[in-house]
ModelCIF file with pLDDT and N, C-alpha, C, O atoms, coordinates in Angstrom:
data_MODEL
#
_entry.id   MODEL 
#
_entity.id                         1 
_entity.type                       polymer 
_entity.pdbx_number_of_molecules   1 
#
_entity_poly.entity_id                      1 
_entity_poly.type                           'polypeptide(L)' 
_entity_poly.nstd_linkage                   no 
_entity_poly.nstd_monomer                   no 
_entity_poly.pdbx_seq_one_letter_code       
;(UNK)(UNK)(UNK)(UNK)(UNK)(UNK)(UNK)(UNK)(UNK)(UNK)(UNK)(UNK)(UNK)(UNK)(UNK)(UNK)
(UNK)(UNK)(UNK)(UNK)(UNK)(UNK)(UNK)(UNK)(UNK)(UNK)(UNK)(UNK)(UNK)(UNK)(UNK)(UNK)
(UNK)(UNK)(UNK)(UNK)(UNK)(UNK)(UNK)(UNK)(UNK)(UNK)(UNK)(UNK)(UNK)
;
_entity_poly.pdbx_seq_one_letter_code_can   XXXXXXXXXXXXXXXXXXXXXXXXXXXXXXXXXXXXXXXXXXXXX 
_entity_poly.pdbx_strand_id                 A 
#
loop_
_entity_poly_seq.entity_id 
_entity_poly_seq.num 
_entity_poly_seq.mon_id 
_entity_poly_seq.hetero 
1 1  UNK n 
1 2  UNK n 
1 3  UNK n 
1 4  UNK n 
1 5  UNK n 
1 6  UNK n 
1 7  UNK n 
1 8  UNK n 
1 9  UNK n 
1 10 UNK n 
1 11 UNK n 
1 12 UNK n 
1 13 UNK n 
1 14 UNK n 
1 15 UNK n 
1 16 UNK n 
1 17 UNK n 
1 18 UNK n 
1 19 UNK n 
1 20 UNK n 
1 21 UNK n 
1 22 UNK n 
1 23 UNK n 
1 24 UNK n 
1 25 UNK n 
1 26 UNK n 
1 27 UNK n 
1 28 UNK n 
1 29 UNK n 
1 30 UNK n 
1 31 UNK n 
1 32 UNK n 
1 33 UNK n 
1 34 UNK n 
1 35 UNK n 
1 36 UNK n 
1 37 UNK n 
1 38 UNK n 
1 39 UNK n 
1 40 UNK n 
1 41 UNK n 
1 42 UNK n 
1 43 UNK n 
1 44 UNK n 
1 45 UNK n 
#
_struct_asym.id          A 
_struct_asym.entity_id   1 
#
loop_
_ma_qa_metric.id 
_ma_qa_metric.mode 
_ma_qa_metric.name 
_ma_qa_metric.software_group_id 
_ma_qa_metric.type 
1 global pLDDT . pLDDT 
2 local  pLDDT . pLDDT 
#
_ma_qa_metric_global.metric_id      1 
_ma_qa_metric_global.metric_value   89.00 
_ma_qa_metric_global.model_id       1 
_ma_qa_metric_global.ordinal_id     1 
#
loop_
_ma_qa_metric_local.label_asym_id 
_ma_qa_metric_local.label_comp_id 
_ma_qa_metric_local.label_seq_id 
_ma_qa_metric_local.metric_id 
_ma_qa_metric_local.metric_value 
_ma_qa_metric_local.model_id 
_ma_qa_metric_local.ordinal_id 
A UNK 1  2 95.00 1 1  
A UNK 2  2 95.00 1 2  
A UNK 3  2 93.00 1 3  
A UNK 4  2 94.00 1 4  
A UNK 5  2 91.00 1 5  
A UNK 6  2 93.00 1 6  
A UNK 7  2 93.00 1 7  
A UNK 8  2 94.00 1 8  
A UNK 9  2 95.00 1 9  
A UNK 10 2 96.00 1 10 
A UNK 11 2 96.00 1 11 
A UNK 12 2 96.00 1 12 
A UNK 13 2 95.00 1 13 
A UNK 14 2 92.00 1 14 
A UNK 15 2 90.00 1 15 
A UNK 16 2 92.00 1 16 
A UNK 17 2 90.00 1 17 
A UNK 18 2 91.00 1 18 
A UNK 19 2 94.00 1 19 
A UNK 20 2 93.00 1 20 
A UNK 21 2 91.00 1 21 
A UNK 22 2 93.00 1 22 
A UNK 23 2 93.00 1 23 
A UNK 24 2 92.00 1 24 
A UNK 25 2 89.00 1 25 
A UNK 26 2 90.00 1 26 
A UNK 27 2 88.00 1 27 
A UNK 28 2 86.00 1 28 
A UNK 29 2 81.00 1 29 
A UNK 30 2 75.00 1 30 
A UNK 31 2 64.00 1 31 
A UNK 32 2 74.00 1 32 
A UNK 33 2 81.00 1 33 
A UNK 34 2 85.00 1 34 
A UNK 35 2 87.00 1 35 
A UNK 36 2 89.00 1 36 
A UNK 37 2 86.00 1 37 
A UNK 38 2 86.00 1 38 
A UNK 39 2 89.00 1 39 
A UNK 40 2 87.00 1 40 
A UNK 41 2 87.00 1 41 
A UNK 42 2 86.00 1 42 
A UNK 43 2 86.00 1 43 
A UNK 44 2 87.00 1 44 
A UNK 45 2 85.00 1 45 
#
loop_
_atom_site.group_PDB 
_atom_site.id 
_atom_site.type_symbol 
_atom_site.label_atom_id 
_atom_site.label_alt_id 
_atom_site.label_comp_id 
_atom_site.label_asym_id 
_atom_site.label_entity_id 
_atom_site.label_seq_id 
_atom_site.pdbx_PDB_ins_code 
_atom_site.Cartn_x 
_atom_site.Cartn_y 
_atom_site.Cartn_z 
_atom_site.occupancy 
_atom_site.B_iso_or_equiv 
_atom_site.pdbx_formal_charge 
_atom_site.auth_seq_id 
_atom_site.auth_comp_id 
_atom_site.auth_asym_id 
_atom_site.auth_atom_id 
_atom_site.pdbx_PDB_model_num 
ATOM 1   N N  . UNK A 1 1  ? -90.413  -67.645 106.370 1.00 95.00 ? 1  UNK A N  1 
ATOM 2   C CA . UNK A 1 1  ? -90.023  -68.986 105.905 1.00 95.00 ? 1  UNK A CA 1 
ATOM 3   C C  . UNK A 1 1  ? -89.410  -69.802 107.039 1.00 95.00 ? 1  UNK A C  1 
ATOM 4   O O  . UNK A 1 1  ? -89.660  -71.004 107.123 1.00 95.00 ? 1  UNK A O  1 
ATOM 5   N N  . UNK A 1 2  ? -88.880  -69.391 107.621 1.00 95.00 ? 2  UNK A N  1 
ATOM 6   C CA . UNK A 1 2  ? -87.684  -69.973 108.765 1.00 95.00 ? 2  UNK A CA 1 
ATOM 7   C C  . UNK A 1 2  ? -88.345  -69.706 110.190 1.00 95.00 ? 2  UNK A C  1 
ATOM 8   O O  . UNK A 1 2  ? -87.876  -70.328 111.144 1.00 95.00 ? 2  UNK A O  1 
ATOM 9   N N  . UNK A 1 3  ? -89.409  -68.817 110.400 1.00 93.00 ? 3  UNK A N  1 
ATOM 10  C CA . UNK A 1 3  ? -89.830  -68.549 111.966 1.00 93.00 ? 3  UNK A CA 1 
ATOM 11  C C  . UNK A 1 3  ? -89.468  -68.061 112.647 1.00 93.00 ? 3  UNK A C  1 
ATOM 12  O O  . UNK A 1 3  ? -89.496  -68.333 113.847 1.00 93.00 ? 3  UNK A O  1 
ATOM 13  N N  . UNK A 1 4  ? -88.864  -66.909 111.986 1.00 94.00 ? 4  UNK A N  1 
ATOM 14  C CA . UNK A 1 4  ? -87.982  -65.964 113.482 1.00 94.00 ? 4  UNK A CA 1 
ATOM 15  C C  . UNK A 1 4  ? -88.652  -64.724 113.448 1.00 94.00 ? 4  UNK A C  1 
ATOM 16  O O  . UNK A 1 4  ? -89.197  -64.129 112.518 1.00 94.00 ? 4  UNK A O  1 
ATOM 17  N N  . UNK A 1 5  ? -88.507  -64.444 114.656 1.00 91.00 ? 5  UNK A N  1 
ATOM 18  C CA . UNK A 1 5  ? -88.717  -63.355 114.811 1.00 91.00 ? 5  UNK A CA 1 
ATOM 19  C C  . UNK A 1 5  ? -88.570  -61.977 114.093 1.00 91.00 ? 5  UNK A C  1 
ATOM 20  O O  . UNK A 1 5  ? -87.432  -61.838 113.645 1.00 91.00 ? 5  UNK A O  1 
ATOM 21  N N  . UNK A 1 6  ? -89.500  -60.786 113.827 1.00 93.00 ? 6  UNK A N  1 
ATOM 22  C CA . UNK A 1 6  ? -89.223  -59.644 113.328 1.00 93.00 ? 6  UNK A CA 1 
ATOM 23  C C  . UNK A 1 6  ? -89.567  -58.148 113.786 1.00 93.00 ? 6  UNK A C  1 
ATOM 24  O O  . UNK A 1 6  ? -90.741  -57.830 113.593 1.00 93.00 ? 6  UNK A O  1 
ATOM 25  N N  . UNK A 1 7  ? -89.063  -57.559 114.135 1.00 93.00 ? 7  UNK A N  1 
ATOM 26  C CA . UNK A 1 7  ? -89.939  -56.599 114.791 1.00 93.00 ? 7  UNK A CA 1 
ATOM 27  C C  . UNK A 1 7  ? -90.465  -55.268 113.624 1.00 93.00 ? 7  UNK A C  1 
ATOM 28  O O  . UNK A 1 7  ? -89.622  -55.029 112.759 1.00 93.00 ? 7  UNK A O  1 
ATOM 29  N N  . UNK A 1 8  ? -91.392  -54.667 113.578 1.00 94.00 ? 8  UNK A N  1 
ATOM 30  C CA . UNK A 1 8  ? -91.831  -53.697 112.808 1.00 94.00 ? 8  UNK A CA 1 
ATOM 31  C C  . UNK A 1 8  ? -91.613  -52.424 113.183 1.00 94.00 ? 8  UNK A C  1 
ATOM 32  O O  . UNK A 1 8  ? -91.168  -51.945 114.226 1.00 94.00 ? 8  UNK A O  1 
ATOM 33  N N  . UNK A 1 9  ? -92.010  -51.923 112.129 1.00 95.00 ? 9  UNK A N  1 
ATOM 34  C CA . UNK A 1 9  ? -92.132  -49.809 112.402 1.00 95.00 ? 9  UNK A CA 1 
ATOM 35  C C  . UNK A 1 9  ? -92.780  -49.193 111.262 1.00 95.00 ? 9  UNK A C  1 
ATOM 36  O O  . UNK A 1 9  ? -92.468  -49.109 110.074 1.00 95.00 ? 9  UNK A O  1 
ATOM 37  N N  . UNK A 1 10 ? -93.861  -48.743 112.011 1.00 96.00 ? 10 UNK A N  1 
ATOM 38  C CA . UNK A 1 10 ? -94.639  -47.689 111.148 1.00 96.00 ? 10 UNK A CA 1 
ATOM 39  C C  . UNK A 1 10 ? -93.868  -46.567 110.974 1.00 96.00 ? 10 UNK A C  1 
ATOM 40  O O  . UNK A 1 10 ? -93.038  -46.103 111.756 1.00 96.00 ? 10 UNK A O  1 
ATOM 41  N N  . UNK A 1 11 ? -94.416  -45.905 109.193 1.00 96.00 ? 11 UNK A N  1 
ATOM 42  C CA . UNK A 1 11 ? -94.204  -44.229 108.995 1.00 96.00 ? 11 UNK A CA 1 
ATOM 43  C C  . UNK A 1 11 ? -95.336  -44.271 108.767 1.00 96.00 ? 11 UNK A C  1 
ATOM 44  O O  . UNK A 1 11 ? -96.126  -45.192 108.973 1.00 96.00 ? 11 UNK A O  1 
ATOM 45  N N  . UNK A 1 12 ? -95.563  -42.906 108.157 1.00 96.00 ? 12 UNK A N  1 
ATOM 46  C CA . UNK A 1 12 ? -96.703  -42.190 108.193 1.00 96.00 ? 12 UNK A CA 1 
ATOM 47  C C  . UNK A 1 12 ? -96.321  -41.209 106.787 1.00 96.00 ? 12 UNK A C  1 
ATOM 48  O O  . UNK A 1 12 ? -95.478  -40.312 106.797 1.00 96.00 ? 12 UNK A O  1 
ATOM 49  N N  . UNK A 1 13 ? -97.122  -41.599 105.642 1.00 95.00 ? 13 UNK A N  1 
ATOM 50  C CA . UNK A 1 13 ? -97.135  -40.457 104.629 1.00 95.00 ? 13 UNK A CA 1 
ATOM 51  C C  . UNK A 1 13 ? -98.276  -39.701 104.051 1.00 95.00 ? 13 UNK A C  1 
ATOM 52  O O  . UNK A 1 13 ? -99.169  -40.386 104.547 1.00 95.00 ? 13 UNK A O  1 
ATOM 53  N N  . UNK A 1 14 ? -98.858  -38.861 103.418 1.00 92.00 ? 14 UNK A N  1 
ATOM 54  C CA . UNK A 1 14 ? -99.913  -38.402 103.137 1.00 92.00 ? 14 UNK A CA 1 
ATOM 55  C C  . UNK A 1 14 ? -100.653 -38.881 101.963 1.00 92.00 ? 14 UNK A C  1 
ATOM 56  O O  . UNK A 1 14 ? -101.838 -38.653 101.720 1.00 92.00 ? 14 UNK A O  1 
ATOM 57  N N  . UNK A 1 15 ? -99.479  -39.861 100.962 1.00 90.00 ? 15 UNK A N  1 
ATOM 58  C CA . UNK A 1 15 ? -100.288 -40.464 100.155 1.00 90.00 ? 15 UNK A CA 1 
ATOM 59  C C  . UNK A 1 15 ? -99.337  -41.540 99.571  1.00 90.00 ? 15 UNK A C  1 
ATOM 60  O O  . UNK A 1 15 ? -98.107  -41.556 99.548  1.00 90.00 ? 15 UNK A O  1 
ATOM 61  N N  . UNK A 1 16 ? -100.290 -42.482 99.082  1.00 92.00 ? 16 UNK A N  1 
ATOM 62  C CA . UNK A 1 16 ? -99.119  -43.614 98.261  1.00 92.00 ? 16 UNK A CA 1 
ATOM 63  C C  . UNK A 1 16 ? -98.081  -43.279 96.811  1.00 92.00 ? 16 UNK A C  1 
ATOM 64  O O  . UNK A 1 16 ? -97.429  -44.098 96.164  1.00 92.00 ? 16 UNK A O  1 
ATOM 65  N N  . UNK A 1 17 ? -98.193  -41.956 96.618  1.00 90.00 ? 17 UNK A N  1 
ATOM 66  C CA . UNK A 1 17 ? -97.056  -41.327 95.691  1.00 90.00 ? 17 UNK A CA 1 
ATOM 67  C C  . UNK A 1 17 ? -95.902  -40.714 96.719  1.00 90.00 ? 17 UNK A C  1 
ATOM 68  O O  . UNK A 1 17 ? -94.696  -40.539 96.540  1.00 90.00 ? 17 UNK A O  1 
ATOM 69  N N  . UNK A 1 18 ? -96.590  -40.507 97.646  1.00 91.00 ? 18 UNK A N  1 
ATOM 70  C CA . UNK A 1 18 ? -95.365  -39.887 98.487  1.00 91.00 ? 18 UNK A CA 1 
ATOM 71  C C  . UNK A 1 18 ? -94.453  -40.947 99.039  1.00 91.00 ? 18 UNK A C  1 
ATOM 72  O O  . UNK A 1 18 ? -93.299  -40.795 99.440  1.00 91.00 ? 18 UNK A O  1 
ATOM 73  N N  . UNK A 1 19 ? -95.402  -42.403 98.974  1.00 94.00 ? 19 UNK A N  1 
ATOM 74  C CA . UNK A 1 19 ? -94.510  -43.765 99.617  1.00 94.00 ? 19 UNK A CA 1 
ATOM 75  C C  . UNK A 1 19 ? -93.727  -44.347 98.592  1.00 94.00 ? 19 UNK A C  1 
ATOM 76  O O  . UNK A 1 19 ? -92.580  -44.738 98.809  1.00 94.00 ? 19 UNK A O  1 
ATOM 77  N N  . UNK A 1 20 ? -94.062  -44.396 97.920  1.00 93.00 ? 20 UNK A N  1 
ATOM 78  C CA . UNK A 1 20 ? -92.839  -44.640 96.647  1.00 93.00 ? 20 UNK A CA 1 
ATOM 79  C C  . UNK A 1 20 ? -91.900  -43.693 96.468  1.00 93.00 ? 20 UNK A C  1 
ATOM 80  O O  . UNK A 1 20 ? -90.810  -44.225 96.259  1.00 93.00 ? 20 UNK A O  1 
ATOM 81  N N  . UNK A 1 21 ? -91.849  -42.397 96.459  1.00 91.00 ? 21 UNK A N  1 
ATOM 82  C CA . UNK A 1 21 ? -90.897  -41.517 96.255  1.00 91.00 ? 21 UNK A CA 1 
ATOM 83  C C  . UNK A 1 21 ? -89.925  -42.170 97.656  1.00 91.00 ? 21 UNK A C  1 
ATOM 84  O O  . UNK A 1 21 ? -88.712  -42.381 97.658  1.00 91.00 ? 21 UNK A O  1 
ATOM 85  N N  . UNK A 1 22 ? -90.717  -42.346 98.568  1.00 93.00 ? 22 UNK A N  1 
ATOM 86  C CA . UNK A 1 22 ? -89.358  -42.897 99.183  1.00 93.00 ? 22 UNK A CA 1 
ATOM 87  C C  . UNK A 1 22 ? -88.755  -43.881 99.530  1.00 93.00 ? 22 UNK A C  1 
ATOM 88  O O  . UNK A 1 22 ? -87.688  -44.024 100.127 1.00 93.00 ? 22 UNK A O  1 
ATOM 89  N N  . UNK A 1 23 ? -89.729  -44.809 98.994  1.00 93.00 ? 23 UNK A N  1 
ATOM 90  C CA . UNK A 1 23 ? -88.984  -46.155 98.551  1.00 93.00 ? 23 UNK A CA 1 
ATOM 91  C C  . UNK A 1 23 ? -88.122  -45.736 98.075  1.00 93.00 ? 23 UNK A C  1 
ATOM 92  O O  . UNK A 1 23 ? -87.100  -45.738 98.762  1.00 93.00 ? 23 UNK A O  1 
ATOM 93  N N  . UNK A 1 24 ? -88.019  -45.064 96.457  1.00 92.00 ? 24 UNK A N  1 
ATOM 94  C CA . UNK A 1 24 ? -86.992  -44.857 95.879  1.00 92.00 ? 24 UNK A CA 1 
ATOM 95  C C  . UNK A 1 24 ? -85.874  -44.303 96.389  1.00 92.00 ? 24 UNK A C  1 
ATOM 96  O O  . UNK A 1 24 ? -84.774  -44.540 95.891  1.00 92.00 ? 24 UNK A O  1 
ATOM 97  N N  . UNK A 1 25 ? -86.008  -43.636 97.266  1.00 89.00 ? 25 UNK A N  1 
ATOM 98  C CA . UNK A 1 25 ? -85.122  -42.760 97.753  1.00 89.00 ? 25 UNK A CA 1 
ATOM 99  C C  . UNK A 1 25 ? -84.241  -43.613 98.691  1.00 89.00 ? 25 UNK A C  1 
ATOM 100 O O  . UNK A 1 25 ? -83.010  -43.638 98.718  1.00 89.00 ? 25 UNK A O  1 
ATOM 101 N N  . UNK A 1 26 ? -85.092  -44.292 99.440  1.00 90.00 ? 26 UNK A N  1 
ATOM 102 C CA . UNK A 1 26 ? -84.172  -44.945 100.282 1.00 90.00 ? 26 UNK A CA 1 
ATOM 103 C C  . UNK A 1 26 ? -83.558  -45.753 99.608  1.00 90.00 ? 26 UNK A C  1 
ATOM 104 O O  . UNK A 1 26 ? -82.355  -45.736 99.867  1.00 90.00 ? 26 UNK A O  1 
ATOM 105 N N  . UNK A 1 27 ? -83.897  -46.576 98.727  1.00 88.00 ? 27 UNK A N  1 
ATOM 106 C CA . UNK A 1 27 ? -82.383  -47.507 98.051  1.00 88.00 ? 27 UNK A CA 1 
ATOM 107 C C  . UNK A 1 27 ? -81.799  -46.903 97.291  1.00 88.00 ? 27 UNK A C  1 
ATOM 108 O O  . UNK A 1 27 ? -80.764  -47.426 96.876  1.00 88.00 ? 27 UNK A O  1 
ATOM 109 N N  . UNK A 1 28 ? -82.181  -45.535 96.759  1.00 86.00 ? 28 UNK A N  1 
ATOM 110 C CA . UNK A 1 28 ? -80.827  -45.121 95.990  1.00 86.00 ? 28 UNK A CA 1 
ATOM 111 C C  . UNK A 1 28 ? -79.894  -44.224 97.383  1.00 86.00 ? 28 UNK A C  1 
ATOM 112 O O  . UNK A 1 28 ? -78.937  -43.460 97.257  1.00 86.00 ? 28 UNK A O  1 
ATOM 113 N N  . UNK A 1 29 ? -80.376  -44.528 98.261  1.00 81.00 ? 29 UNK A N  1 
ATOM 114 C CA . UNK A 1 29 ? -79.240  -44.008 99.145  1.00 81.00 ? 29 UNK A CA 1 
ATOM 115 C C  . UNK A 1 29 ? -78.615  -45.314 100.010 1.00 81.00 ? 29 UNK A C  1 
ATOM 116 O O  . UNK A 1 29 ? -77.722  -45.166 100.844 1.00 81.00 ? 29 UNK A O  1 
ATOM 117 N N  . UNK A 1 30 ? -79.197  -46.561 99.696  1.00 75.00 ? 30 UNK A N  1 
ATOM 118 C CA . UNK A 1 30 ? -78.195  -47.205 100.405 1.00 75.00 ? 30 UNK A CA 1 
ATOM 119 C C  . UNK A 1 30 ? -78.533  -48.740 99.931  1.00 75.00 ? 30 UNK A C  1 
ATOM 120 O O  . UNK A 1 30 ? -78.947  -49.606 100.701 1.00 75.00 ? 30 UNK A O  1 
ATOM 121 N N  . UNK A 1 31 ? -78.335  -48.889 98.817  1.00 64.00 ? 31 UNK A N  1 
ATOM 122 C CA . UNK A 1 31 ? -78.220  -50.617 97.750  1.00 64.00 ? 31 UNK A CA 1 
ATOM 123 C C  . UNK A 1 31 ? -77.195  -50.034 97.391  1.00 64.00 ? 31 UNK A C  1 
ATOM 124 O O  . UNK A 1 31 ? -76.922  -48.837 97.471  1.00 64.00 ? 31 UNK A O  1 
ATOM 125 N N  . UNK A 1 32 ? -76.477  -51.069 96.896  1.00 74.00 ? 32 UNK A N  1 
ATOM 126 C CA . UNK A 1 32 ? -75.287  -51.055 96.351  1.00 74.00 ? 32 UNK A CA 1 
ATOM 127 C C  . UNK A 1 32 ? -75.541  -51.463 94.461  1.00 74.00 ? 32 UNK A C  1 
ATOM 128 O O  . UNK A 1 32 ? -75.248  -52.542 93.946  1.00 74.00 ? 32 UNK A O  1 
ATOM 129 N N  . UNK A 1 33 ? -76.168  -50.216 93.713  1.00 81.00 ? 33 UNK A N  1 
ATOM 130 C CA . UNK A 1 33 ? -76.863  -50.897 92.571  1.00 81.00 ? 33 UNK A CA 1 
ATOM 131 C C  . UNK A 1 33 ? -75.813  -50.498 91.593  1.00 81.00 ? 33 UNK A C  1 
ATOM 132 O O  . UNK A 1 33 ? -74.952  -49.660 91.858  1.00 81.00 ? 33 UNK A O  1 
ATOM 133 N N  . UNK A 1 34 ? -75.920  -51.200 90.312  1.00 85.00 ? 34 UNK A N  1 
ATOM 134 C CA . UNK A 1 34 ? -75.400  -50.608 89.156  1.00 85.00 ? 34 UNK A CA 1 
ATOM 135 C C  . UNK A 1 34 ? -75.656  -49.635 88.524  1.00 85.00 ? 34 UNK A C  1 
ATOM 136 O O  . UNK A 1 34 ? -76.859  -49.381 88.588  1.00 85.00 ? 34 UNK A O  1 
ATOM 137 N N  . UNK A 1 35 ? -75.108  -48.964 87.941  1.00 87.00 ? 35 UNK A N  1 
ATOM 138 C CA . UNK A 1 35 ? -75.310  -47.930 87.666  1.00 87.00 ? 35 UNK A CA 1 
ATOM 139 C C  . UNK A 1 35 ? -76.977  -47.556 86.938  1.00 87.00 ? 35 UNK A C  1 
ATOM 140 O O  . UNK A 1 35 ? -77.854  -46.811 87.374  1.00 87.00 ? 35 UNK A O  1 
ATOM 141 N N  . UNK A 1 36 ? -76.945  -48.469 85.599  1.00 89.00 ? 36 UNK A N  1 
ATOM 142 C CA . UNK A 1 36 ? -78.145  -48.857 85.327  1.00 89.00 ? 36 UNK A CA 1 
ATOM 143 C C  . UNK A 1 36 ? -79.702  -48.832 85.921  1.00 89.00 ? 36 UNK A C  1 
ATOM 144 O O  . UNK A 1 36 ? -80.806  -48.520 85.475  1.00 89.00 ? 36 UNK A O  1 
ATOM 145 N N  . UNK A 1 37 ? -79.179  -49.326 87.154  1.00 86.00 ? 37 UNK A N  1 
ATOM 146 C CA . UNK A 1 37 ? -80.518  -49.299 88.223  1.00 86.00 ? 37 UNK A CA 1 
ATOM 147 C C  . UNK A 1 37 ? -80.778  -48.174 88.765  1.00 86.00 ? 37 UNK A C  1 
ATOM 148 O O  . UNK A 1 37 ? -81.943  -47.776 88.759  1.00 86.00 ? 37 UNK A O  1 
ATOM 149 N N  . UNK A 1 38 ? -79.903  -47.519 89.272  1.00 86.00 ? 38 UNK A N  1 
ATOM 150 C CA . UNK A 1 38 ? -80.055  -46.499 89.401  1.00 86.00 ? 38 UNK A CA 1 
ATOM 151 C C  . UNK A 1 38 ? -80.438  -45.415 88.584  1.00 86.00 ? 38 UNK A C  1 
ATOM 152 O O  . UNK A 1 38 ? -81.400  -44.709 88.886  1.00 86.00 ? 38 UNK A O  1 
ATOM 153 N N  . UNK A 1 39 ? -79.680  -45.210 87.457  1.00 89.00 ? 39 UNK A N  1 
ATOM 154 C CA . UNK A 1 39 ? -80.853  -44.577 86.731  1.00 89.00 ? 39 UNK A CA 1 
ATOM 155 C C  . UNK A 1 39 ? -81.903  -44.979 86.341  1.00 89.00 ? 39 UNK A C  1 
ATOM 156 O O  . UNK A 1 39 ? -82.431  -44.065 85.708  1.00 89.00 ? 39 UNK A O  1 
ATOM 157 N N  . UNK A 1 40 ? -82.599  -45.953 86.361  1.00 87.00 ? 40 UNK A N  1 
ATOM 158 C CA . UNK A 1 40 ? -83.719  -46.530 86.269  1.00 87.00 ? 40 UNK A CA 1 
ATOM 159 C C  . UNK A 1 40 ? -84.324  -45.742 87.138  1.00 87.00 ? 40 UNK A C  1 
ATOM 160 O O  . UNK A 1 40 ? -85.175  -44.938 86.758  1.00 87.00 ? 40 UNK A O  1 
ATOM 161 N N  . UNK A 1 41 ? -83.956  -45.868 88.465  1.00 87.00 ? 41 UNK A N  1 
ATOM 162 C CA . UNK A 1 41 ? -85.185  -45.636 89.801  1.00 87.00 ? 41 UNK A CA 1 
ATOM 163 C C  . UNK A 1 41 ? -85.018  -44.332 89.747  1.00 87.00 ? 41 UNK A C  1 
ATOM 164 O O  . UNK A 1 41 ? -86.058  -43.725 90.003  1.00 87.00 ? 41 UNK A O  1 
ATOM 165 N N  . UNK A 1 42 ? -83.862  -43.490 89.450  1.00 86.00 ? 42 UNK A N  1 
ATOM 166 C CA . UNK A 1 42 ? -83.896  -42.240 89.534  1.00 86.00 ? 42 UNK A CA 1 
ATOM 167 C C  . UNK A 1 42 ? -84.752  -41.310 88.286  1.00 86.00 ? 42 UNK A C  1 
ATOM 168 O O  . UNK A 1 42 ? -85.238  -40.181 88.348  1.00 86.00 ? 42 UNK A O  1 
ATOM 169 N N  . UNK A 1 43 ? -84.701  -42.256 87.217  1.00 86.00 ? 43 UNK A N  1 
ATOM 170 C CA . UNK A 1 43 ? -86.304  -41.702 85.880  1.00 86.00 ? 43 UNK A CA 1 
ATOM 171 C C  . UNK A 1 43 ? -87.349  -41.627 86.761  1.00 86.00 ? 43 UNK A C  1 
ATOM 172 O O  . UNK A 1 43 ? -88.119  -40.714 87.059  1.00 86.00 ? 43 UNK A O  1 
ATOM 173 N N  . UNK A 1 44 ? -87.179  -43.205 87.263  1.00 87.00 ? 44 UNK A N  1 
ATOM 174 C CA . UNK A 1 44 ? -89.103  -43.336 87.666  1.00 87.00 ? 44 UNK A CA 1 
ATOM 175 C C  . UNK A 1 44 ? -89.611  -42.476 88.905  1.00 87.00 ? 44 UNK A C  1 
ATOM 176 O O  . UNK A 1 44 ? -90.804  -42.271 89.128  1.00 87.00 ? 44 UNK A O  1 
ATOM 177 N N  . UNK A 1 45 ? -88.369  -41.908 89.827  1.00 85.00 ? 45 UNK A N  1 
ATOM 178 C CA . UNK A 1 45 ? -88.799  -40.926 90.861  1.00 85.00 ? 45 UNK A CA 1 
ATOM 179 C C  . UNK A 1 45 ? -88.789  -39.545 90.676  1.00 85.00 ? 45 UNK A C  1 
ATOM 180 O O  . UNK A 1 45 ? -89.160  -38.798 91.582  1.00 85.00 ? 45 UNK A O  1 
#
């Protein structure tokens, strides 16, 4: 939106269930969620 700069970084997983598991994983280790949400993401993983 604004034009700045971003720099990237590839991972590498073996499948797109394995990339969501760590989506999930990574924000339930570091959002600051309600409790709620969290168990949300923690059902769906």
């Amino acid at each position: 939106k604004h034009e700045i700069e971003f720099q990237i970084k590839e991972m590498s997983f073996p499948s797109r269930e394995d990339v969501m598991v760590w989506i999930l994983n990574n924000q339930l280790g570091r959002r600051n969620l309600n409790s709620a949400m969290r168990i949300e993401m923690a059902l769906l993983k």
